[in-house]
Protein backbone atom coordinates (compact mmCIF):
# COMPACT_ATOMS: atom_id res chain seq x y z
CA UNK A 1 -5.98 12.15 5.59
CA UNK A 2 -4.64 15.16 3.95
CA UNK A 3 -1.70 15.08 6.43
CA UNK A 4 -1.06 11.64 6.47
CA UNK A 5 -0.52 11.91 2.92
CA UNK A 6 2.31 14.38 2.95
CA UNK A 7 4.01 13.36 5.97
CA UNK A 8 4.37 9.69 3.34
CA UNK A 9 5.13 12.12 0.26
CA UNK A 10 7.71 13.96 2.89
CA UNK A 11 9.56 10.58 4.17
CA UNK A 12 9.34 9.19 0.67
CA UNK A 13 11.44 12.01 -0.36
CA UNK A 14 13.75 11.99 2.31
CA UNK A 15 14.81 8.33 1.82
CA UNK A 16 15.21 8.66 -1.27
CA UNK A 17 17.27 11.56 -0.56
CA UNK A 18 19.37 10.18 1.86
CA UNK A 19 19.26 13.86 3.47
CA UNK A 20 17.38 14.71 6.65
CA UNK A 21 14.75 17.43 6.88
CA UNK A 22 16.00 19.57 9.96
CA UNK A 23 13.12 18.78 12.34
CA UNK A 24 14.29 14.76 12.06
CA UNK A 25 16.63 14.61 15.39
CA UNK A 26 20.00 13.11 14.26
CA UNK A 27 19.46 9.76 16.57
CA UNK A 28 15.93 9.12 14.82
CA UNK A 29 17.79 9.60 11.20
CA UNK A 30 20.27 6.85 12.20
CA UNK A 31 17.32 4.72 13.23
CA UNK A 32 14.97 5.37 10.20
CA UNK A 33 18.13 4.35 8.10
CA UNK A 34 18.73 1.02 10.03
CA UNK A 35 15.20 0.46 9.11
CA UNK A 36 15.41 1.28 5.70
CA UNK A 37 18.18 -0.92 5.21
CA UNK A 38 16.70 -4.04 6.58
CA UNK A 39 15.81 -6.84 4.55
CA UNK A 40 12.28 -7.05 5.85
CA UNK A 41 11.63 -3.22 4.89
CA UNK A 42 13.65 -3.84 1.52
CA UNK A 43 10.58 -7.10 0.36
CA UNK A 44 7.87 -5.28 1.72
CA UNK A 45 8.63 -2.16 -0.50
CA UNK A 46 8.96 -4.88 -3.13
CA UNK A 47 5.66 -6.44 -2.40
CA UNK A 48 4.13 -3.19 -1.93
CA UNK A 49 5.57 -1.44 -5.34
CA UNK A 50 4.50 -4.67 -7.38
CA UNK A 51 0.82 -4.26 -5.60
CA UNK A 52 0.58 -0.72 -6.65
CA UNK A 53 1.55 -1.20 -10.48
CA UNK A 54 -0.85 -4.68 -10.70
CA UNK A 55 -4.12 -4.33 -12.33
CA UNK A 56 -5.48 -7.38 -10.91
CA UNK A 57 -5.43 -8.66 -7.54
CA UNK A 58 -6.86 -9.16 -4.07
CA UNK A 59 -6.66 -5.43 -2.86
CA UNK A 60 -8.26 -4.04 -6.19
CA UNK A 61 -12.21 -3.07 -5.79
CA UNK A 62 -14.22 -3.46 -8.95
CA UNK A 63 -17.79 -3.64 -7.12
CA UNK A 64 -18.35 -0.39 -7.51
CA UNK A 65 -21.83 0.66 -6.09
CA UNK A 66 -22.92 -3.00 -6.90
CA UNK A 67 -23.98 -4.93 -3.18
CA UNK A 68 -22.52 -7.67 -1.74
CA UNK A 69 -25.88 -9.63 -2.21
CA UNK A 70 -26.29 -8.37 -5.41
CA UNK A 71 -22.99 -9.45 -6.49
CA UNK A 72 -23.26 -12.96 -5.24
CA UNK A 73 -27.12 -13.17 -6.73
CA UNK A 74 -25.33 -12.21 -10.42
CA UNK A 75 -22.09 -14.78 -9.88
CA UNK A 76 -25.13 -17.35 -8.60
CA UNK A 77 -26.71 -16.90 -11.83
CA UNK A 78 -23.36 -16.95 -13.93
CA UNK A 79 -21.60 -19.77 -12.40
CA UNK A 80 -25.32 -21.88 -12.05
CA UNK A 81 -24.29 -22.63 -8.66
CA UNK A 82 -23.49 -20.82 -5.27
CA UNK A 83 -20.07 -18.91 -5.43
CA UNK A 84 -17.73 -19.09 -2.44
């Protein structure tokens, strides 16, 4: 994971940059900056920036150590009916 981590830190760098490192071949930099400029890549960053700075949200775990069952047991309890 380690790795995977600063190759992301490395390319984050680099496009915001704008410079190749010199082990990026000069046809792949062309290509990574077609990609970068794409709309598609451009509203996923978005998307993915806004996701990172929420609080709240669907990819945010608050469970902690807390089961599944138990979970749904507590809401049960809370809610006086089944959760879905």
């Amino acid at each position: 994971m380690r790795a995977a981590k600063r190759l992301r830190e490395i390319m984050h760098g680099i496009r915001t940059k704008g410079a190749p490192h010199g082990w990026i071949r000069e046809d792949l930099w062309a290509r990574l900056v077609e990609f970068w400029q794409q709309e598609d890549f451009k509203k996923l960053k978005q998307v993915n920036k806004r996701n990172r700075a929420s609080s709240t949200g669907g990819s945010l775990h608050t469970g902690g150590s807390t089961t599944y069952e138990a979970t749904r047991e507590r809401m049960a309890v809370e809610l006086g009916r089944t959760p879905t």
